[in-house]
Protein backbone atom coordinates (compact mmCIF):
# COMPACT_ATOMS: atom_id res chain seq x y z
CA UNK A 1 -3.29 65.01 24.62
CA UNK A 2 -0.39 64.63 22.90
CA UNK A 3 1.40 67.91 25.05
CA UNK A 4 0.46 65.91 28.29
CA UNK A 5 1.88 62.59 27.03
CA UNK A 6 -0.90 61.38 26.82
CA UNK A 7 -1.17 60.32 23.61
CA UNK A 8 2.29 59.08 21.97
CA UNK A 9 3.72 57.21 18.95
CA UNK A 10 6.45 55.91 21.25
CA UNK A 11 3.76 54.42 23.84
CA UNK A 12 1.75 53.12 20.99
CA UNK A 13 4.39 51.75 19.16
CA UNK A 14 6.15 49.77 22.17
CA UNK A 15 2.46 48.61 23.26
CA UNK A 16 1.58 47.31 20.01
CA UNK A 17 5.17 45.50 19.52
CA UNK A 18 4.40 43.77 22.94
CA UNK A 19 1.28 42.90 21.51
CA UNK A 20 1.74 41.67 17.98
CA UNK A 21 4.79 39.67 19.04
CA UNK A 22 2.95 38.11 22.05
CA UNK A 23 0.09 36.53 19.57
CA UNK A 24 3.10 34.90 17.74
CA UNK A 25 3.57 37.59 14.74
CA UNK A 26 6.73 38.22 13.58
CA UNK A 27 9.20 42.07 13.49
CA UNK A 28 8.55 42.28 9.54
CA UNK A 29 4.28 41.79 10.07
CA UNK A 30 4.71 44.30 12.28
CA UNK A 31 6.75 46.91 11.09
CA UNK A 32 4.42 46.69 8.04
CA UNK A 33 1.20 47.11 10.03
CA UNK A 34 3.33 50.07 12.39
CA UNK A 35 4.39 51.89 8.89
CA UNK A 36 0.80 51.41 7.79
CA UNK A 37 -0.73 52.95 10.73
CA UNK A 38 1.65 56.17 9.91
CA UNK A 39 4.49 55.41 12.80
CA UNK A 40 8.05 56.40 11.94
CA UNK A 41 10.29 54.10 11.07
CA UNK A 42 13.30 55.04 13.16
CA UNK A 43 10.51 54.66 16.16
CA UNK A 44 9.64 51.27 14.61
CA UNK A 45 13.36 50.15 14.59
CA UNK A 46 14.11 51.01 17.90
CA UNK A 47 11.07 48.84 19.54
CA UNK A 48 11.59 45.82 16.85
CA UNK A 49 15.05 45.04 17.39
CA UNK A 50 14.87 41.96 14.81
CA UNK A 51 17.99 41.02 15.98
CA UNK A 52 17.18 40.23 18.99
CA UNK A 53 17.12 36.77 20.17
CA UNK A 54 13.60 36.68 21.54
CA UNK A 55 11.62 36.51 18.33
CA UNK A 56 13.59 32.86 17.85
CA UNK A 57 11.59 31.96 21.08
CA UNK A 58 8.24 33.73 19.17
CA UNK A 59 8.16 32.13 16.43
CA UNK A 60 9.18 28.37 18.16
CA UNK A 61 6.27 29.25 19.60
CA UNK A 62 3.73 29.94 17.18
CA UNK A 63 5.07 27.22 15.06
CA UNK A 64 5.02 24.38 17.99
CA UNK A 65 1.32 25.66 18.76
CA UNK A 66 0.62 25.57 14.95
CA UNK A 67 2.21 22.07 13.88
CA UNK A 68 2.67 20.74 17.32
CA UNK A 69 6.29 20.68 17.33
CA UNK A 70 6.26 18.30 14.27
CA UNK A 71 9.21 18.14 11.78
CA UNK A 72 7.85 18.23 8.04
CA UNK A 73 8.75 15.16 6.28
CA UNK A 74 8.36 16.46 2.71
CA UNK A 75 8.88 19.20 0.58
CA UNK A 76 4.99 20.14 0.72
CA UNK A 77 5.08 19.96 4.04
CA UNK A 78 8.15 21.82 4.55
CA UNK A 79 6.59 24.57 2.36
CA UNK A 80 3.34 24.64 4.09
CA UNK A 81 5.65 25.18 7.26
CA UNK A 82 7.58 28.27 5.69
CA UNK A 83 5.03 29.88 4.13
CA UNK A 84 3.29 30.06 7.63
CA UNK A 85 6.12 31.42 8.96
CA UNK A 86 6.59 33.73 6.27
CA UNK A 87 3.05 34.95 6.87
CA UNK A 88 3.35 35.70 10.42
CA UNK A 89 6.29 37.79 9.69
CA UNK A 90 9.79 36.17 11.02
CA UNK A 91 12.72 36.53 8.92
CA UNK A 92 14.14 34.01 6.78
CA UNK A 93 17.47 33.52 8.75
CA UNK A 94 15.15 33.32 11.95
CA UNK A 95 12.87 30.43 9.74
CA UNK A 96 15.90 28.57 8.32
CA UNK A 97 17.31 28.14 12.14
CA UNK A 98 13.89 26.66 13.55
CA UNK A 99 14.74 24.14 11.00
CA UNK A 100 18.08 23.52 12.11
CA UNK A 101 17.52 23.77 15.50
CA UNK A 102 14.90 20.90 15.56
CA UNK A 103 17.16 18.68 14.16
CA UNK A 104 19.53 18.47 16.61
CA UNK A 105 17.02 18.29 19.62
């Protein structure tokens, strides 16, 4: 399969980014999960691209659909907010500008 292309760690790895980061996960969830399931990490890198602009747009996303777009008014609020974040993945400069952001909307 794998001489015929039909079975590749490049495929797999690009699918799965496309998936994870469409259900709202973040590019360090799922590097861990692609490094767990035994994909290179060079391969990994090259189909994350943290730096990209588009996981700012992912994880406005999930957090909107999580806390309806609602700025936390405390500091146990704020923390319940972050450690969400932190869950689903998303860097901390990408967390800290969601923050940020939604205060000068």
């Amino acid at each position: 399969m794998v001489e015929e292309s039909l079975l590749s760690n490049a495929r797999f790895a690009e699918s799965y980014v496309f998936y994870r980061r469409n259900k709202g996960y973040g590019p360090l969830r799922i590097r861990a999960e692609l490094m767990s399931r035994g994909i290179a990490e060079d391969l990994i890198e090259h189909h994350l691209n943290i730096a990209d602009n588009a996981w700012l747009v992912t994880m406005r996303h999930a957090w909107q659909k999580r806390f309806k777009g609602s700025l936390p008014d405390d500091f146990k609020t704020r923390a319940k907010h972050l450690r969400f974040l932190q869950y689903r993945g998303f860097t901390a400069d990408h967390i800290n500008s969601i923050f940020e952001d939604a205060g000068h909307d």
